[in-house]
Protein backbone atom coordinates (compact mmCIF):
# COMPACT_ATOMS: atom_id res chain seq x y z
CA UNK A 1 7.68 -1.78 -7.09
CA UNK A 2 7.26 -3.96 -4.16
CA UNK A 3 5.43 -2.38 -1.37
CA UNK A 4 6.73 -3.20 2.19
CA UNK A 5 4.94 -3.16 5.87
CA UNK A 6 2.37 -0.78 7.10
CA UNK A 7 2.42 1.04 3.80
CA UNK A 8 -0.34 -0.96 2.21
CA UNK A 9 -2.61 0.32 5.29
CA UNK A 10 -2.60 3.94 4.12
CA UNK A 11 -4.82 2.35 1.17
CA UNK A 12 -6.63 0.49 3.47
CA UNK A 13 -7.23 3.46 6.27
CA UNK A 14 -8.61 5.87 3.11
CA UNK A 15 -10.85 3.54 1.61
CA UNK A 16 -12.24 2.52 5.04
CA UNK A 17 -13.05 5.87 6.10
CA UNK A 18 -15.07 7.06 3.18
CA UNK A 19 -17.04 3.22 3.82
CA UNK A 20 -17.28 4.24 7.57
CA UNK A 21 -18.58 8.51 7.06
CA UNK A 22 -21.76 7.49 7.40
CA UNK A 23 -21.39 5.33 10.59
CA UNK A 24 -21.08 7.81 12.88
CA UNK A 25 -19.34 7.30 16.15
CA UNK A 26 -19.53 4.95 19.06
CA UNK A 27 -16.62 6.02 21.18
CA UNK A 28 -16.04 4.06 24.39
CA UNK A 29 -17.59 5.20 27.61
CA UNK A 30 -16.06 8.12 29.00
CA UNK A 31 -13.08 8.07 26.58
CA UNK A 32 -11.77 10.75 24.72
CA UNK A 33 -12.17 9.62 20.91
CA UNK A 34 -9.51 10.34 18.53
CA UNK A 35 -6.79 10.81 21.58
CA UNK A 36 -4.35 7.79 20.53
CA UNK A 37 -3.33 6.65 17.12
CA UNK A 38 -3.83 2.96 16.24
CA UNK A 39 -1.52 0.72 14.16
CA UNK A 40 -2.83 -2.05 12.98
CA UNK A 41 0.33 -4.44 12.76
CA UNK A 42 -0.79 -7.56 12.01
CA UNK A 43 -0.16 -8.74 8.06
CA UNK A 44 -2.58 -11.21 7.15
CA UNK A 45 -5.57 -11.41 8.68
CA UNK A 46 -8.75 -13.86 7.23
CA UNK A 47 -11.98 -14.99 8.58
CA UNK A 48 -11.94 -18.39 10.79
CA UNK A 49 -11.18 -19.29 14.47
CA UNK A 50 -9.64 -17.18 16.98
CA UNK A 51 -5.87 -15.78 16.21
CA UNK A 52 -3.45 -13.32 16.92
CA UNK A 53 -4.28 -9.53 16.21
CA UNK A 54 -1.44 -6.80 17.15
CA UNK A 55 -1.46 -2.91 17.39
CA UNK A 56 1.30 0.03 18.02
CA UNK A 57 -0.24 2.44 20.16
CA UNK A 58 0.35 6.15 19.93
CA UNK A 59 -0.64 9.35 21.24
CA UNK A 60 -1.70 12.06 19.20
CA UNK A 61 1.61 13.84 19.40
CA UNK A 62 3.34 10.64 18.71
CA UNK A 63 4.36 9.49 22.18
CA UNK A 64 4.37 5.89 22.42
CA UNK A 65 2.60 3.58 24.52
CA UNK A 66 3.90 0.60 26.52
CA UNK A 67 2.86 -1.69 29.18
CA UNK A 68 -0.29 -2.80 31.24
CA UNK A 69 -3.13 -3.76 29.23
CA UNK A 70 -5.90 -2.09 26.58
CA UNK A 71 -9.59 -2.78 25.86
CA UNK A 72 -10.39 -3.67 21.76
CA UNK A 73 -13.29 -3.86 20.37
CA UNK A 74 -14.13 -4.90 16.77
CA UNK A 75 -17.06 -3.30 14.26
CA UNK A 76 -17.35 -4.77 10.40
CA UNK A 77 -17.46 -1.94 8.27
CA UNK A 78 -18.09 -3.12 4.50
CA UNK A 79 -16.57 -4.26 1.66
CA UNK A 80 -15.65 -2.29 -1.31
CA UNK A 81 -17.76 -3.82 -3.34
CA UNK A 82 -20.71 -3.92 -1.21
CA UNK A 83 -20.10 -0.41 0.60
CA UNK A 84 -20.84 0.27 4.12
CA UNK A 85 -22.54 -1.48 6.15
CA UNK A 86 -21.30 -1.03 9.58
CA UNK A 87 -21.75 -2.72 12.71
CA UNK A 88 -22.21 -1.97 15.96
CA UNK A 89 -18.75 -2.02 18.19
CA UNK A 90 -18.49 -6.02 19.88
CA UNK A 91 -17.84 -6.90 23.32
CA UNK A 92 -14.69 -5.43 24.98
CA UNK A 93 -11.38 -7.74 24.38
CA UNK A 94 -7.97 -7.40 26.50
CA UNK A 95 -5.24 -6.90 24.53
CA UNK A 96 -1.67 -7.51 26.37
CA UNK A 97 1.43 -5.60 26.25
CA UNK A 98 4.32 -7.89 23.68
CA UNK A 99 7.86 -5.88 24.73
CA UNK A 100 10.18 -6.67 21.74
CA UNK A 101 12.94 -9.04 22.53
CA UNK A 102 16.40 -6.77 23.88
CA UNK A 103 13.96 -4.56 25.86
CA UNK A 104 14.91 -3.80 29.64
CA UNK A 105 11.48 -4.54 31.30
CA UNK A 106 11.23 -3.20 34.82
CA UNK A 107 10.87 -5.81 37.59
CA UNK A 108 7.70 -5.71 38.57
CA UNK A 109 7.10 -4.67 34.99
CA UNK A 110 4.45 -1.51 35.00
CA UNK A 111 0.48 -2.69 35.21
CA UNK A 112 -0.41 0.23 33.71
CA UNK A 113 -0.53 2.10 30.33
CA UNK A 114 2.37 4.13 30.54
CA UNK A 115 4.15 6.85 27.97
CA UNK A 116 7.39 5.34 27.08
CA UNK A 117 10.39 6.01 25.18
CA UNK A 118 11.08 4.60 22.11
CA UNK A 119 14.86 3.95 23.50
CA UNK A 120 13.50 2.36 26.63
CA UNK A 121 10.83 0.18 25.49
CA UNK A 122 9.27 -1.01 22.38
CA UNK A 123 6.27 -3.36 21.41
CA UNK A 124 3.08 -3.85 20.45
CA UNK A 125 -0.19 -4.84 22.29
CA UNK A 126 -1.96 -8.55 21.49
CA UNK A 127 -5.25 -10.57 21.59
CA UNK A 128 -7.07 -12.73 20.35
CA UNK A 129 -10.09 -11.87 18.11
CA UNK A 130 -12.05 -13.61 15.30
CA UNK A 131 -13.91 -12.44 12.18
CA UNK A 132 -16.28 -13.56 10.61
CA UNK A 133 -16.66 -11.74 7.41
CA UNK A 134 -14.05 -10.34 5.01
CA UNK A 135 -14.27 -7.21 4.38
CA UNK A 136 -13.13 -3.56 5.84
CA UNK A 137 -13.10 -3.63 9.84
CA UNK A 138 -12.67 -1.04 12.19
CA UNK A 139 -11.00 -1.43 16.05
CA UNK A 140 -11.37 1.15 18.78
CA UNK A 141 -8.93 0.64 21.48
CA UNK A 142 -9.37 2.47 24.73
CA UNK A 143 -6.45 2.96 27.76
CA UNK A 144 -6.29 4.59 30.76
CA UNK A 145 -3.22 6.96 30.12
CA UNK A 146 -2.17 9.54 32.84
CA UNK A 147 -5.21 9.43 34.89
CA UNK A 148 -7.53 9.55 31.48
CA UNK A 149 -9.30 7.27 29.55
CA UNK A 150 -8.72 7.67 25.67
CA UNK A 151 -9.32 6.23 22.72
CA UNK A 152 -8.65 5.96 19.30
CA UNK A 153 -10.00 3.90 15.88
CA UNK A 154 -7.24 1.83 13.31
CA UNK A 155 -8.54 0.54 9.82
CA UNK A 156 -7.59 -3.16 8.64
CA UNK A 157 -8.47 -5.47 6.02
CA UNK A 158 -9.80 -9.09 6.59
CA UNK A 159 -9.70 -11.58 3.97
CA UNK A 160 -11.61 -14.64 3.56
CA UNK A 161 -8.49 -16.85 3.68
CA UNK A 162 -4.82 -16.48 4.34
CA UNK A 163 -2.46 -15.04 1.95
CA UNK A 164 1.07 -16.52 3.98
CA UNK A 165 1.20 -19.83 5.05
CA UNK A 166 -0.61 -20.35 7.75
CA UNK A 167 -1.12 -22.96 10.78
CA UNK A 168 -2.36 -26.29 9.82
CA UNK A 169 -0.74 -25.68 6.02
CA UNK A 170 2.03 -27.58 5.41
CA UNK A 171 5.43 -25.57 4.41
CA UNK A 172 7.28 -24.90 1.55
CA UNK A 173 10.04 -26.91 1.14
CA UNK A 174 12.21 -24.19 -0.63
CA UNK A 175 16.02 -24.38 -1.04
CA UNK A 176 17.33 -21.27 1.61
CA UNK A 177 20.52 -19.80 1.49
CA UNK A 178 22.89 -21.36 3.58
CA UNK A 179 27.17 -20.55 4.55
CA UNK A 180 27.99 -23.28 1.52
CA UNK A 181 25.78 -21.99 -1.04
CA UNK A 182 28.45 -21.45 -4.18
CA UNK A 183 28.69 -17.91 -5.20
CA UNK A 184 26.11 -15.66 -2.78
CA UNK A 185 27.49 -12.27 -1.86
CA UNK A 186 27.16 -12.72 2.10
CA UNK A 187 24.26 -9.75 2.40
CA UNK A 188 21.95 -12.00 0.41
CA UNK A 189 22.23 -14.69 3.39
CA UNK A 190 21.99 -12.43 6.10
CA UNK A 191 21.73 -8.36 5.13
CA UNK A 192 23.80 -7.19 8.37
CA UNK A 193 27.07 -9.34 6.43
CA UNK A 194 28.07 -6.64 4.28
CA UNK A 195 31.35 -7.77 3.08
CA UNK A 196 32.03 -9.64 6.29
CA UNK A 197 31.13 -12.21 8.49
CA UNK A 198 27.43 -14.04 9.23
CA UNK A 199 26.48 -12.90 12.73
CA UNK A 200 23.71 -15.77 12.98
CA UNK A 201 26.24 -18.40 11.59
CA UNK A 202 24.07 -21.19 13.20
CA UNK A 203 20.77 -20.00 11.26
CA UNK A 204 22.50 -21.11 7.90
CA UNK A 205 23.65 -24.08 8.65
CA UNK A 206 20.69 -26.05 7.04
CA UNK A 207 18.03 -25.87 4.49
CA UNK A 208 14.30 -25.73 5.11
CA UNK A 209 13.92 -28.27 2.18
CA UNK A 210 16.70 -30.20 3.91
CA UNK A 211 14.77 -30.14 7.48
CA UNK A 212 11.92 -31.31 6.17
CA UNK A 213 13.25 -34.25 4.47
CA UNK A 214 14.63 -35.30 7.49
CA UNK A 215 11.38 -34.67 9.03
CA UNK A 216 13.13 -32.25 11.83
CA UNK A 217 10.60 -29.26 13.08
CA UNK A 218 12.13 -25.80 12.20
CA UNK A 219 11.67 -22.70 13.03
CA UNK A 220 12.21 -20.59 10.56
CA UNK A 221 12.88 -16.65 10.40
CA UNK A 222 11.94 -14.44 7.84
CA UNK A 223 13.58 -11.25 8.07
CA UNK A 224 16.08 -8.24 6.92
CA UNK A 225 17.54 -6.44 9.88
CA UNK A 226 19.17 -3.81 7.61
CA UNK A 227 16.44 -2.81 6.00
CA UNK A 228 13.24 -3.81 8.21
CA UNK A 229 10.14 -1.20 7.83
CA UNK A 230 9.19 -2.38 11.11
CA UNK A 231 12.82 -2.53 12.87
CA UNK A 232 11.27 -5.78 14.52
CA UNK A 233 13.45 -7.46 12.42
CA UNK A 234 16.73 -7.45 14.33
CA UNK A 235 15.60 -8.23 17.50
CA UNK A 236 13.19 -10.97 16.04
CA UNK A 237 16.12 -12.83 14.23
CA UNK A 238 18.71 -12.03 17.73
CA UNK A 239 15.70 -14.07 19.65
CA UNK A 240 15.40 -17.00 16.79
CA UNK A 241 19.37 -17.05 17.45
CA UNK A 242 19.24 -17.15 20.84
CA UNK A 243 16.73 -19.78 21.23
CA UNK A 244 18.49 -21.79 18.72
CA UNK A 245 21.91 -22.10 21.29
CA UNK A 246 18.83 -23.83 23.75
CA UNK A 247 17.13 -25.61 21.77
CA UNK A 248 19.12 -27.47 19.05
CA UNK A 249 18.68 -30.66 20.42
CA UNK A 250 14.57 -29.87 19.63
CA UNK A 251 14.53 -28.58 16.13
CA UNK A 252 16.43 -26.61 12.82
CA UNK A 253 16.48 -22.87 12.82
CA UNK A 254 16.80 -21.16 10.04
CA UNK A 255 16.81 -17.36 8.74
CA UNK A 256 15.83 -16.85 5.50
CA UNK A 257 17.33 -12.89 4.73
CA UNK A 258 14.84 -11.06 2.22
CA UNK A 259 16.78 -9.22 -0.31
CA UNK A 260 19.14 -10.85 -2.76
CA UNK A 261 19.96 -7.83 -3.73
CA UNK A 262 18.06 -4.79 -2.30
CA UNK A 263 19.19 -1.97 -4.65
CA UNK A 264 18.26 -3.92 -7.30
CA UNK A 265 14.50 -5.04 -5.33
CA UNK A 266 15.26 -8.53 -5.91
CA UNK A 267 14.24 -10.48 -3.37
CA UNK A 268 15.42 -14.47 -2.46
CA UNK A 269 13.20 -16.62 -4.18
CA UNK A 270 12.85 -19.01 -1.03
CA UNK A 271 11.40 -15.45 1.05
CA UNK A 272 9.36 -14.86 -2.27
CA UNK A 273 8.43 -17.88 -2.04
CA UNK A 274 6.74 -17.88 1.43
CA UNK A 275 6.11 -14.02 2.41
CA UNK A 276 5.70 -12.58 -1.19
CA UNK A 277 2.12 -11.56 -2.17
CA UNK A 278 1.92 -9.93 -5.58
CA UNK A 279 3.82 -6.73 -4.94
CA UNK A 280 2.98 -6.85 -1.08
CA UNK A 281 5.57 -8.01 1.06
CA UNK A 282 5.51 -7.96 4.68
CA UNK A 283 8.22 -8.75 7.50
CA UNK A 284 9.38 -10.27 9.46
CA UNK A 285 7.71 -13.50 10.18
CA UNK A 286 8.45 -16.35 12.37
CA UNK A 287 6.98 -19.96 11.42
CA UNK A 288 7.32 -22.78 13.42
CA UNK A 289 7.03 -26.40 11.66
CA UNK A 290 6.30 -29.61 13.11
CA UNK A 291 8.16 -32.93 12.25
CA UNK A 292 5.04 -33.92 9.96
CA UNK A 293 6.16 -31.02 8.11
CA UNK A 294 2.93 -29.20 8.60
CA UNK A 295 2.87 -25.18 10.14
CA UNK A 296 2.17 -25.14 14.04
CA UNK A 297 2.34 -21.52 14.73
CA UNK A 298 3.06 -18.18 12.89
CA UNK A 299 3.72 -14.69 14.21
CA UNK A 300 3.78 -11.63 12.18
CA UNK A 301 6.18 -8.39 12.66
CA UNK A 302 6.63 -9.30 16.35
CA UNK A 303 7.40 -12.48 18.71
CA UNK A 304 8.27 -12.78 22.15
CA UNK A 305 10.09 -15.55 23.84
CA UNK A 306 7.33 -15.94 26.04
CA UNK A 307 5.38 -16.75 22.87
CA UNK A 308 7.85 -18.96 21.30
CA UNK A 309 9.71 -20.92 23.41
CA UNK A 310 6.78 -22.99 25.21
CA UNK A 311 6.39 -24.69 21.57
CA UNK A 312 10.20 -25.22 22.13
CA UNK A 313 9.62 -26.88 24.79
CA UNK A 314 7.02 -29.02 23.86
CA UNK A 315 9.05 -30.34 21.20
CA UNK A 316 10.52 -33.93 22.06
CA UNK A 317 14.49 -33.94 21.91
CA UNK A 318 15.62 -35.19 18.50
């Protein structure tokens, strides 16, 4: 069976907390502990410089939070091999508010942590942070909610290098789906098809082996918005789409669709190929490739445009 999103950090969460019953507690200053749940959403984390790290933030009664900005801080817990051996919490790090493309944000958009309705606004909060061992981690993330400060503690894994391609690697050059691929049912190029037409016509237009033989940058999609864990993956691929009507003159965008076939759980081999871990898979993922072929950015489960479209723009015109 292949396992799919946050599901793998239920595993991780149980292990870490019998590592971590020893530790005790070191709960932010004047912040209820345990008042907001944490949701570790980034997919591949590994020890090395400075990168992305995103969480869903939740109240105990499973209101979600949105907007303004949070305080993070980091403690090393153990391995499983080792056992615990816990750290004190680091310094405090600022972790911005990333509203999924197709939300409505308020203008001024809120400064502060605010409730918010799934219908009305969804994201995920972001900074960057660094690790330097692999191993079972711990973050505490603190918010002024309401008036109150509160807190609450998410479980992740760090592993001593990445799983996924990753900046600096260079990419696959597998052969995606694309509309003239001979005898593909249209779901297994892009899962929202059914029977019908390709909504993201322009996505399939071209290979990622084919892009990089012409030594084109790409930015590539991975992603099924019919059957997305995170439901990121709609409005991820809609913002690929819509940057692609900008920016064609810059680089090739492509969406690679997951599933093949998803009542039968087989999965394309050129997403299997990049995103597949064992039986771990994780989506949806954005990767951005340079002309040299070689990976200049990645984001996991969530991108923004204000995150992607100033490496558009940096691109020269082709």
């Amino acid at each position: 069976m292949i396992c799919m999103g946050f599901r793998r950090l239920v595993a991780v969460g149980a292990l870490l907390a019998v590592l971590a019953a020893c530790s005790g507690s070191d709960g932010a200053d004047n912040a209820r502990a345990g008042d907001l749940a944490v949701e570790v959403a980034s997919y591949d984390l590994a020890t090395g410089p400075p990168a992305r790290f995103i969480i869903g933030l939740l109240t105990v009664d499973q209101r979600l939070l949105g907007y303004g900005s949070v305080d993070l801080r980091f403690s090393y817990v153990g391995t499983k091999e080792g056992g615990a051996n816990p750290s004190p919490f680091g310094p405090v790090v600022k972790a911005s508010y990333l509203p999924i493309h197709g939300t409505v944000v308020p203008s001024p958009a809120p400064t502060d942590v605010q409730v918010v309705r799934s219908s009305d606004s969804r994201g995920l909060y972001s900074a960057q942070a660094a690790f330097d061992k692999a191993g079972f981690w711990e973050v505490e993330a603190t918010a002024t909610v309401e008036g109150k400060a509160v807190s609450g503690k998410g479980a992740f894994a760090v592993n001593p290098a990445h799983a996924v391609p990753a900046p600096g690697d260079m990419a696959l050059a597998t052969e995606t789906l694309t509309l003239t691929t001979p005898d593909i049912p249209r779901p297994a190029i892009d899962s929202r098809a059914g029977s019908g037409e390709i909504p993201d016509p322009g996505l399939h237009r071209t290979t990622i082996a084919a892009s990089l033989a012409a030594k084109r940058p790409i930015v590539a999609v991975f992603a099924t918005p019919v059957y997305c864990t995170s439901r990121f993956c709609g409005p991820v691929t809609d913002l690929v789409d819509e940057l692609s009507k900008q920016y064609a003159d810059r680089a090739d965008f492509v969406h690679v669709e997951i599933w093949r076939d998803f009542q039968g759980k087989t999965v394309n081999k050129s997403a299997a190929d990049w995103v597949l871990r064992g039986n771990e898979l994780n989506e949806p993922w954005v990767f951005v490739v340079g002309a040299d072929g070689r990976i200049v950015a990645r984001f996991d489960n969530v991108v923004t445009k204000g995150e992607l479209e100033p490496l558009l723009k940096a691109l020269p015109a082709l």
